[in-house]
PDB file of N, CA and C in Angstrom:
ATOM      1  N   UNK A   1      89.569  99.318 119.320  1.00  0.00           N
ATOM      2  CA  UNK A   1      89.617  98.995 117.902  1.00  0.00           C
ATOM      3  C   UNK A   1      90.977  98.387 117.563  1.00  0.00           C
ATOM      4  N   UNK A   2      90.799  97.256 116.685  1.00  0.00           N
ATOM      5  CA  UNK A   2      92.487  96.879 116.200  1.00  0.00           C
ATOM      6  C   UNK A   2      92.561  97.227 115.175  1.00  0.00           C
ATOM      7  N   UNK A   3      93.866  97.899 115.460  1.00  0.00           N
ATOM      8  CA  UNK A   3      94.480  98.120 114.373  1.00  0.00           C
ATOM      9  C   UNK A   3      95.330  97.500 113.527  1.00  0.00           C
ATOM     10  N   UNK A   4      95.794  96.037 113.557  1.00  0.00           N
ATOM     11  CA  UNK A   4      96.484  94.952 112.989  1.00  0.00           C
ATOM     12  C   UNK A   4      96.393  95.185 111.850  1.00  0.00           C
ATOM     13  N   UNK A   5      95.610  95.463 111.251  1.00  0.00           N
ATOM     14  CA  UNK A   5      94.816  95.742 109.595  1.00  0.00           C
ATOM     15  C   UNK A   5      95.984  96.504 109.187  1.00  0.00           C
ATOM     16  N   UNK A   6      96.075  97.768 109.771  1.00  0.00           N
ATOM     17  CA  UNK A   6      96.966  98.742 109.282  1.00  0.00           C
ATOM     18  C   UNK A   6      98.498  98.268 109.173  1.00  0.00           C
ATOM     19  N   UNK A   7      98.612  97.799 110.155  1.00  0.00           N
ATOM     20  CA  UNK A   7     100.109  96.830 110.087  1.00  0.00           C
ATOM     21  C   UNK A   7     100.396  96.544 108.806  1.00  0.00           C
ATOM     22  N   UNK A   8      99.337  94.911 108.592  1.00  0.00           N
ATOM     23  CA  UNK A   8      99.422  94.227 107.485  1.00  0.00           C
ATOM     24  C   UNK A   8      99.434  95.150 105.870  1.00  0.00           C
ATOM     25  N   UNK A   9      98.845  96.283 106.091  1.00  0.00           N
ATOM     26  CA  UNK A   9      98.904  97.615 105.143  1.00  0.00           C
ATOM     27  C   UNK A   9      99.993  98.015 104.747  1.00  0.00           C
ATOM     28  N   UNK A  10     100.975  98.507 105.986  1.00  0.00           N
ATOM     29  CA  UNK A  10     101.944  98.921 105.817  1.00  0.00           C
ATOM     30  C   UNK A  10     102.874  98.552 105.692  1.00  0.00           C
ATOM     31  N   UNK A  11     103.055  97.215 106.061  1.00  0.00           N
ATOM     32  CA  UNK A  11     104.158  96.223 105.682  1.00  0.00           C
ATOM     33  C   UNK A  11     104.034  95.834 104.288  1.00  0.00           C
ATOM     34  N   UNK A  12     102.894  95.655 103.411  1.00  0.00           N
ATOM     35  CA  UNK A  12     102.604  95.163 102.205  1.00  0.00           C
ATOM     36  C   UNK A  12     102.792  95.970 101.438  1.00  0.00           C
ATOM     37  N   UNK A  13     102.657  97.730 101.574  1.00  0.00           N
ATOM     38  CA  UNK A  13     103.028  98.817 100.357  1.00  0.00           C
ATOM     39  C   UNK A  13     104.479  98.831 100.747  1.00  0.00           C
ATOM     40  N   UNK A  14     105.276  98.894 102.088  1.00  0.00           N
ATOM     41  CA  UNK A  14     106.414  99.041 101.935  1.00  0.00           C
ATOM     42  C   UNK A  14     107.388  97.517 101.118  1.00  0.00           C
ATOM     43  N   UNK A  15     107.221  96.932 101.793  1.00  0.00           N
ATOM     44  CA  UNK A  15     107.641  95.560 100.683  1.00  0.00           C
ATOM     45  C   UNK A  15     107.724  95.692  99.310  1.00  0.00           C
ATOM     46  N   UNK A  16     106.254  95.862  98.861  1.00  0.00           N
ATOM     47  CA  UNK A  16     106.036  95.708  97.681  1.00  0.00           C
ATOM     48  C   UNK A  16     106.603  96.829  96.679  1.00  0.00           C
ATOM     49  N   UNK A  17     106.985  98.264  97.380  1.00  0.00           N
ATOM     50  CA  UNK A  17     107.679  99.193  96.834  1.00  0.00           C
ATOM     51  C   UNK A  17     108.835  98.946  96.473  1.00  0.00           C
ATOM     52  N   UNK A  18     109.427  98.036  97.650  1.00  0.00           N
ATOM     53  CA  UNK A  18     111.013  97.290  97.248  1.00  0.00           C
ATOM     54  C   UNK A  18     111.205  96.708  95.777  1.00  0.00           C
ATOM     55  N   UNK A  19     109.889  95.648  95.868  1.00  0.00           N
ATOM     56  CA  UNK A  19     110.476  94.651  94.944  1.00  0.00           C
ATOM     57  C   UNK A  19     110.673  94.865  93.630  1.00  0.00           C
ATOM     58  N   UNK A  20     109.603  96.229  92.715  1.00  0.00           N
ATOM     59  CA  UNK A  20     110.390  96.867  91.091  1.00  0.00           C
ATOM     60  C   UNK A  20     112.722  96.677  91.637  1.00  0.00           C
ATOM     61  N   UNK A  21     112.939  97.515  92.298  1.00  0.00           N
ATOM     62  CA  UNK A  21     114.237  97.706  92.218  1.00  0.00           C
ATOM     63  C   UNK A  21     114.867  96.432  92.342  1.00  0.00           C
ATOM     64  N   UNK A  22     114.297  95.732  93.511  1.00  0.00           N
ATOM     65  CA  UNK A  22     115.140  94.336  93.704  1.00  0.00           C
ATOM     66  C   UNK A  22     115.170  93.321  92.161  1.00  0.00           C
ATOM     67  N   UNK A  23     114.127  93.643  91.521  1.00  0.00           N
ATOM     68  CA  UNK A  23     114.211  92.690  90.487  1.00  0.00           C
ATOM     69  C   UNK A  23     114.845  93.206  89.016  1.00  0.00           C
ATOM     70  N   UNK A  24     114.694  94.564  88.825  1.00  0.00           N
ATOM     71  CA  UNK A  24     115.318  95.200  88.143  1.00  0.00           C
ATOM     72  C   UNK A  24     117.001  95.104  88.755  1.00  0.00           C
ATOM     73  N   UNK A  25     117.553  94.786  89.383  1.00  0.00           N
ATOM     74  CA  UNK A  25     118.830  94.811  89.807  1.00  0.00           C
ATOM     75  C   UNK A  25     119.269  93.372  89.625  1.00  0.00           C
ATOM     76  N   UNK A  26     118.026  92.309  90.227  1.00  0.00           N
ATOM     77  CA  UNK A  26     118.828  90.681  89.737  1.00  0.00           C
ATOM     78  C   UNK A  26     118.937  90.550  88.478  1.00  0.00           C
ATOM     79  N   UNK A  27     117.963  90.922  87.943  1.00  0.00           N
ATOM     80  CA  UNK A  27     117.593  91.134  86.202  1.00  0.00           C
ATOM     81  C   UNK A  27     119.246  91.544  85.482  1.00  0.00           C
ATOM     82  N   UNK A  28     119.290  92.615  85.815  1.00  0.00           N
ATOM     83  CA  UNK A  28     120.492  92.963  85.243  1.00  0.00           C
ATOM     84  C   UNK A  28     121.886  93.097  85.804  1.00  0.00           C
ATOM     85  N   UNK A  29     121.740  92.452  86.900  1.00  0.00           N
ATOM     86  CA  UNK A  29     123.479  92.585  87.719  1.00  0.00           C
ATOM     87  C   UNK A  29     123.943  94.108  87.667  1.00  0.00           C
ATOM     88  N   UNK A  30     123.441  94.989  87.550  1.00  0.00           N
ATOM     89  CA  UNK A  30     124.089  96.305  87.542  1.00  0.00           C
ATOM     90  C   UNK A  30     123.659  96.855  88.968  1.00  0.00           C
ATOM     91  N   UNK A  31     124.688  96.882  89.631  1.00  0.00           N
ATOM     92  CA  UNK A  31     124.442  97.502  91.420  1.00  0.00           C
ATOM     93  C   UNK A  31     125.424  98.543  90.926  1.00  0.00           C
ATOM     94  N   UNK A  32     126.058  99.569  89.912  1.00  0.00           N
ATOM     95  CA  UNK A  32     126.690 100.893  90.304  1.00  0.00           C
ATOM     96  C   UNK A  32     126.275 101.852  91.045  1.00  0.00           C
ATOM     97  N   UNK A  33     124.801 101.842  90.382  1.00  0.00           N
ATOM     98  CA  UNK A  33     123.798 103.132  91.218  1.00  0.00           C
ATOM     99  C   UNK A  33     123.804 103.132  93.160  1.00  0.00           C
ATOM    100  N   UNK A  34     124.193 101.844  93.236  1.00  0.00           N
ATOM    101  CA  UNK A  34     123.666 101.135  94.564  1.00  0.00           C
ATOM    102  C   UNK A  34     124.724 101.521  95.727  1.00  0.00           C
ATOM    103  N   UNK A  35     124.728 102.159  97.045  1.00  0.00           N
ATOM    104  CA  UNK A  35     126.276 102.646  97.611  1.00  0.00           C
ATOM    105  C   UNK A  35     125.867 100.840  98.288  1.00  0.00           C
ATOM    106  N   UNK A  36     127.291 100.860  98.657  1.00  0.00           N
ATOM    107  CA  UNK A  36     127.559  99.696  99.412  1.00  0.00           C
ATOM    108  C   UNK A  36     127.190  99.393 100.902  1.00  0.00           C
ATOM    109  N   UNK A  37     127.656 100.847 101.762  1.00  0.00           N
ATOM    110  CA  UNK A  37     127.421 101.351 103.092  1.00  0.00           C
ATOM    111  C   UNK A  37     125.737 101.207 103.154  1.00  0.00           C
ATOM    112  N   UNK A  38     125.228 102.170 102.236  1.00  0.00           N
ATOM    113  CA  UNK A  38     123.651 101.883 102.489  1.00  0.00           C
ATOM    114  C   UNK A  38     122.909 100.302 102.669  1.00  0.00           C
ATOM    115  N   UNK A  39     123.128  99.834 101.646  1.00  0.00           N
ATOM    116  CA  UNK A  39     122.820  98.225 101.410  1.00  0.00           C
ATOM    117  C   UNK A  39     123.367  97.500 103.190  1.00  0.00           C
ATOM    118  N   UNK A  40     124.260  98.017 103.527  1.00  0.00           N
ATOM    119  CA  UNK A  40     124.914  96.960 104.565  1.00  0.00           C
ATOM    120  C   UNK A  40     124.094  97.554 106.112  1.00  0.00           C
ATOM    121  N   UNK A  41     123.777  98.889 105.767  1.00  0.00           N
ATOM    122  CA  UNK A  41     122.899  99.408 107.333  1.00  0.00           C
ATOM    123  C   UNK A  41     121.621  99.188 106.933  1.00  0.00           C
ATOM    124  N   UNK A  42     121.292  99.160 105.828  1.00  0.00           N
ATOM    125  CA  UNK A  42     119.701  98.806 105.634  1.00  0.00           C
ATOM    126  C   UNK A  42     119.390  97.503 105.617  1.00  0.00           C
ATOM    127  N   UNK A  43     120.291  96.771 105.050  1.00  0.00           N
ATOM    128  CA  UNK A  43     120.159  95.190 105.728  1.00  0.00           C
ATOM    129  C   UNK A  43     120.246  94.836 106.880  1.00  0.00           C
ATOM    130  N   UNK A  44     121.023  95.824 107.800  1.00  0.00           N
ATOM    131  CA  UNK A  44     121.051  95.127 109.433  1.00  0.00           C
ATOM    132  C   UNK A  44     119.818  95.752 110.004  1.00  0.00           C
ATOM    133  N   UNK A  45     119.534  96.842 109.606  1.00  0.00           N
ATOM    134  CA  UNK A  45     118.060  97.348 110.031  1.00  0.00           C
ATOM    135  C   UNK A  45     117.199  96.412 110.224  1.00  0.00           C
ATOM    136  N   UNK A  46     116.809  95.687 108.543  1.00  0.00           N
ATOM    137  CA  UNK A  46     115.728  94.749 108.435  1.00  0.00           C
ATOM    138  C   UNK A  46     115.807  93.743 109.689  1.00  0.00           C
ATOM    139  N   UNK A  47     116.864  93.227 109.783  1.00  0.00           N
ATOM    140  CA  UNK A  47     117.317  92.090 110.741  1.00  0.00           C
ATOM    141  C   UNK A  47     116.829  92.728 111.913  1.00  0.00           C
ATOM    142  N   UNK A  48     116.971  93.736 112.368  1.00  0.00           N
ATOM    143  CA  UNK A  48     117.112  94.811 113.396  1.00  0.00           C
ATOM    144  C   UNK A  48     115.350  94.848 113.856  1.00  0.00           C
ATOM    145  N   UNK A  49     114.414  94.961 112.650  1.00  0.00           N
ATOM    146  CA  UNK A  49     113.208  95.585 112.419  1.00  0.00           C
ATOM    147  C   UNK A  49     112.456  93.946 112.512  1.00  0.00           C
ATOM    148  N   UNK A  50     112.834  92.562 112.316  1.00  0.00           N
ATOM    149  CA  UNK A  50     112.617  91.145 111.917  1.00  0.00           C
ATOM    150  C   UNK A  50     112.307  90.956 114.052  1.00  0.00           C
ATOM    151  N   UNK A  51     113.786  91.047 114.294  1.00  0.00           N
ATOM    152  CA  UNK A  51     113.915  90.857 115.911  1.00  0.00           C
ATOM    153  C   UNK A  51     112.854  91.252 116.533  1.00  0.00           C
ATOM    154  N   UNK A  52     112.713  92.662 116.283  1.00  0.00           N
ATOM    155  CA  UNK A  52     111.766  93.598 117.084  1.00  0.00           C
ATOM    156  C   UNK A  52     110.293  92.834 117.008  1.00  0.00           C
ATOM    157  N   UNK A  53     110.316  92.767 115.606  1.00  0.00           N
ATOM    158  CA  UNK A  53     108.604  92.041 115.551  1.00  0.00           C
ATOM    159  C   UNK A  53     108.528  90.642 116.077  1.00  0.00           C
ATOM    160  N   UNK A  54     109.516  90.042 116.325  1.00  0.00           N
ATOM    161  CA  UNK A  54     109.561  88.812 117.065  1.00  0.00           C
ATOM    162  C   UNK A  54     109.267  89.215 118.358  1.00  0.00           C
ATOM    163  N   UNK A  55     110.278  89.889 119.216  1.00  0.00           N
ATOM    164  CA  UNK A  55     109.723  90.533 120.025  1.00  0.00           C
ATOM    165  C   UNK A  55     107.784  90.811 120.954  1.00  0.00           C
ATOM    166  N   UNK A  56     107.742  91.693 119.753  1.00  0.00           N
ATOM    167  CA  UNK A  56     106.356  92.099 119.801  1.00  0.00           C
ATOM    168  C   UNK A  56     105.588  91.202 119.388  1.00  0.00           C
ATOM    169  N   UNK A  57     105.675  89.965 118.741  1.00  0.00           N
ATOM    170  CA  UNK A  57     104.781  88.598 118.269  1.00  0.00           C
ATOM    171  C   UNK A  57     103.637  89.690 117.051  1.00  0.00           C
ATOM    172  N   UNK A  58     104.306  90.394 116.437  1.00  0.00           N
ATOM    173  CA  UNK A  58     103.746  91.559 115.342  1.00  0.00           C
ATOM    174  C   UNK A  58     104.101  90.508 113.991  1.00  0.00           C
ATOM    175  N   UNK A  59     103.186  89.797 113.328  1.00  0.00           N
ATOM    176  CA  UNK A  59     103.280  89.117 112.121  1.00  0.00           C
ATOM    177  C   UNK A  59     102.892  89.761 110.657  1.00  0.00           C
ATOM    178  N   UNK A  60     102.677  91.149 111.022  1.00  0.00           N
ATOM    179  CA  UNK A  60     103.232  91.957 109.835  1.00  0.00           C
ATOM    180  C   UNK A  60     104.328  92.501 109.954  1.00  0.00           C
ATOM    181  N   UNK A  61     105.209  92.616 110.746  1.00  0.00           N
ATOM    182  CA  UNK A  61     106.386  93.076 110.887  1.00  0.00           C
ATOM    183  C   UNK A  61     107.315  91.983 110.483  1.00  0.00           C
ATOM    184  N   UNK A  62     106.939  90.615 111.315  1.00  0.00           N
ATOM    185  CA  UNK A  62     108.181  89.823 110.678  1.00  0.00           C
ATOM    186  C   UNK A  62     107.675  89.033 109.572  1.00  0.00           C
ATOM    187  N   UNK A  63     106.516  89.095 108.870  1.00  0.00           N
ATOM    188  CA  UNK A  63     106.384  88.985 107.455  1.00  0.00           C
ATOM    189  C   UNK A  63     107.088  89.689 106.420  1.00  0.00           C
ATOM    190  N   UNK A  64     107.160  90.889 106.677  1.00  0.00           N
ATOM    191  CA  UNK A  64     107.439  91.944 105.836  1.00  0.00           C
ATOM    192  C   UNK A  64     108.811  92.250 106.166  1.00  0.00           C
ATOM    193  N   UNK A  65     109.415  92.354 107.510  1.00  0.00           N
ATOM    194  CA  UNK A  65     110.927  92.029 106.907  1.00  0.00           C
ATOM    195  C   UNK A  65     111.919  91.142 106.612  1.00  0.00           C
ATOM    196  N   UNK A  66     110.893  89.713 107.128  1.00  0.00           N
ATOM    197  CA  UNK A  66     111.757  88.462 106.380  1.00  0.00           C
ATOM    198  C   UNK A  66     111.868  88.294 104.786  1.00  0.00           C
ATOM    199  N   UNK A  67     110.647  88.676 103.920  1.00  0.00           N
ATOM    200  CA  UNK A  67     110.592  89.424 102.682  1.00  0.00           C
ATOM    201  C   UNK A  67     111.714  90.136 102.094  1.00  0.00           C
ATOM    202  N   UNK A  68     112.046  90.964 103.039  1.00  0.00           N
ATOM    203  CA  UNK A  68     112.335  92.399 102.668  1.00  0.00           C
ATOM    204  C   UNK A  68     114.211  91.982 102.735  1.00  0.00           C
ATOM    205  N   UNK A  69     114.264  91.639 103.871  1.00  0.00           N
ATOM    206  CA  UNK A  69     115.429  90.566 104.232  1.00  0.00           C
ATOM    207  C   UNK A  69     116.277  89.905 103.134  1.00  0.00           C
ATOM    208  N   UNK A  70     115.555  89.174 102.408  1.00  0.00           N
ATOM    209  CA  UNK A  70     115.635  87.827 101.432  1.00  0.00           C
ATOM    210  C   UNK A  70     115.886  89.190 100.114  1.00  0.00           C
ATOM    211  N   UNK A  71     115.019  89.715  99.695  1.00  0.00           N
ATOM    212  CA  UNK A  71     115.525  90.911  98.549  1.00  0.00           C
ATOM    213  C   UNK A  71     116.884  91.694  99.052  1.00  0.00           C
ATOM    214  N   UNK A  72     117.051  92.455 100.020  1.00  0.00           N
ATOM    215  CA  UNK A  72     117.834  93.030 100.013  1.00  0.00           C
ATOM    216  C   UNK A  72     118.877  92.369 100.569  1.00  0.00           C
ATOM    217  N   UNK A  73     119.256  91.271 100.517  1.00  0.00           N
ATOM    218  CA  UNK A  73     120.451  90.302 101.156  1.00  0.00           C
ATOM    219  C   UNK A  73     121.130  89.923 100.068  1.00  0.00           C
ATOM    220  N   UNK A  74     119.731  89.438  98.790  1.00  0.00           N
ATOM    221  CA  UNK A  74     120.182  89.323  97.183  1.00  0.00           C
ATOM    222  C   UNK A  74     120.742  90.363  96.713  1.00  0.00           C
ATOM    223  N   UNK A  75     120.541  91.752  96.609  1.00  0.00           N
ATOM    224  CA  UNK A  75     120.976  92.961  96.370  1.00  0.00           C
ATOM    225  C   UNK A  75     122.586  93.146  96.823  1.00  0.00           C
ATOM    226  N   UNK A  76     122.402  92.918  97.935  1.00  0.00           N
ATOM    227  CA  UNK A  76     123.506  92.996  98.828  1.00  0.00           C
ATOM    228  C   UNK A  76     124.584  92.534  98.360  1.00  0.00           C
ATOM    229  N   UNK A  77     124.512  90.827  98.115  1.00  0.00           N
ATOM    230  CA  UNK A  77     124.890  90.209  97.629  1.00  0.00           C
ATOM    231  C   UNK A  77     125.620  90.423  96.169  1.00  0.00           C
ATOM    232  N   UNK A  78     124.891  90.577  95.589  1.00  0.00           N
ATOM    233  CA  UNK A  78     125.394  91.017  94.284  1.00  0.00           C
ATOM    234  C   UNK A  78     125.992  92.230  93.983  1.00  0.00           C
ATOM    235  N   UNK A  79     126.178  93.154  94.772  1.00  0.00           N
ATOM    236  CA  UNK A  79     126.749  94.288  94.953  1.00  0.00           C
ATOM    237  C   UNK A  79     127.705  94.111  95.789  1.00  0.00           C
ATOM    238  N   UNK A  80     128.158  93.007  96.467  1.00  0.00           N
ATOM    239  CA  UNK A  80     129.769  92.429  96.781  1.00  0.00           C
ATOM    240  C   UNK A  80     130.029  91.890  95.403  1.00  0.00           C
ATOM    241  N   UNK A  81     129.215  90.854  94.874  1.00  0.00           N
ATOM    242  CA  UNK A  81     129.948  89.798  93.822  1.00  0.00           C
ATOM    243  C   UNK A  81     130.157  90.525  92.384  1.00  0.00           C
ATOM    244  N   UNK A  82     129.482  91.838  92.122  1.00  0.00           N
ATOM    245  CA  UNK A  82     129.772  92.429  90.703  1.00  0.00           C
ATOM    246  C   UNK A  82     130.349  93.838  91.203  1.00  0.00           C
ATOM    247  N   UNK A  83     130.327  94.438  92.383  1.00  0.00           N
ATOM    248  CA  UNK A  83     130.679  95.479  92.665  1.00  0.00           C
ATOM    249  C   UNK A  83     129.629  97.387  92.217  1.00  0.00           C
TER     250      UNK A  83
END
C-alpha cells in the first residue's frame, strides 16, 4: 500500500499551521514574542528537512519545506531587521 497520501497530509497541516503566525508577524512587524536562537535552528532544520527530501526524491517533503523555508526565512528576517 502507498502511503505518499499521508506524506502529502502531513506536510499540508504542518505548513499550513505555520502560516496564521507567519502572516500575523509580516502584518505587523512585531517579532518580540519571537526568540532569535529558535528562528535560526528552526530555519536550518527546514533547510536540513528540504535536503533530506531531496535526498529521498519525497515531494511532500520538499514541497512543504521549501514553503515553510520562504515563511520562516521572512520571519527570520524581520526579527534581525526590527529586532
Amino acid at each position: 500500500m502507498n502511503l505518499e497520501w499521508l506524506g502529502y497530509l502531513a506536510a499540508t497541516c504542518t505548513t499550513l499551521s505555520f502560516v496564521p503566525q507567519a502572516v500575523k508577524t509580516i502584518r505587523t512587524r512585531d517579532t518580540s514574542g519571537i526568540s532569535l536562537g529558535m528562528y535560526v535552528v528552526f530555519t536550518f532544520g527546514i533547510v536540513c528537512w528540504f535536503g533530506y527530501g531531496i535526498f529521498l526524491d519525497s515531494w511532500p517533503m520538499i514541497a512543504s519545506n521549501a514553503v515553510t523555508f520562504l515563511l520562516a526565512a521572512t520571519i527570520l528576517g524581520l526579527k534581525l531587521k526590527h529586532g
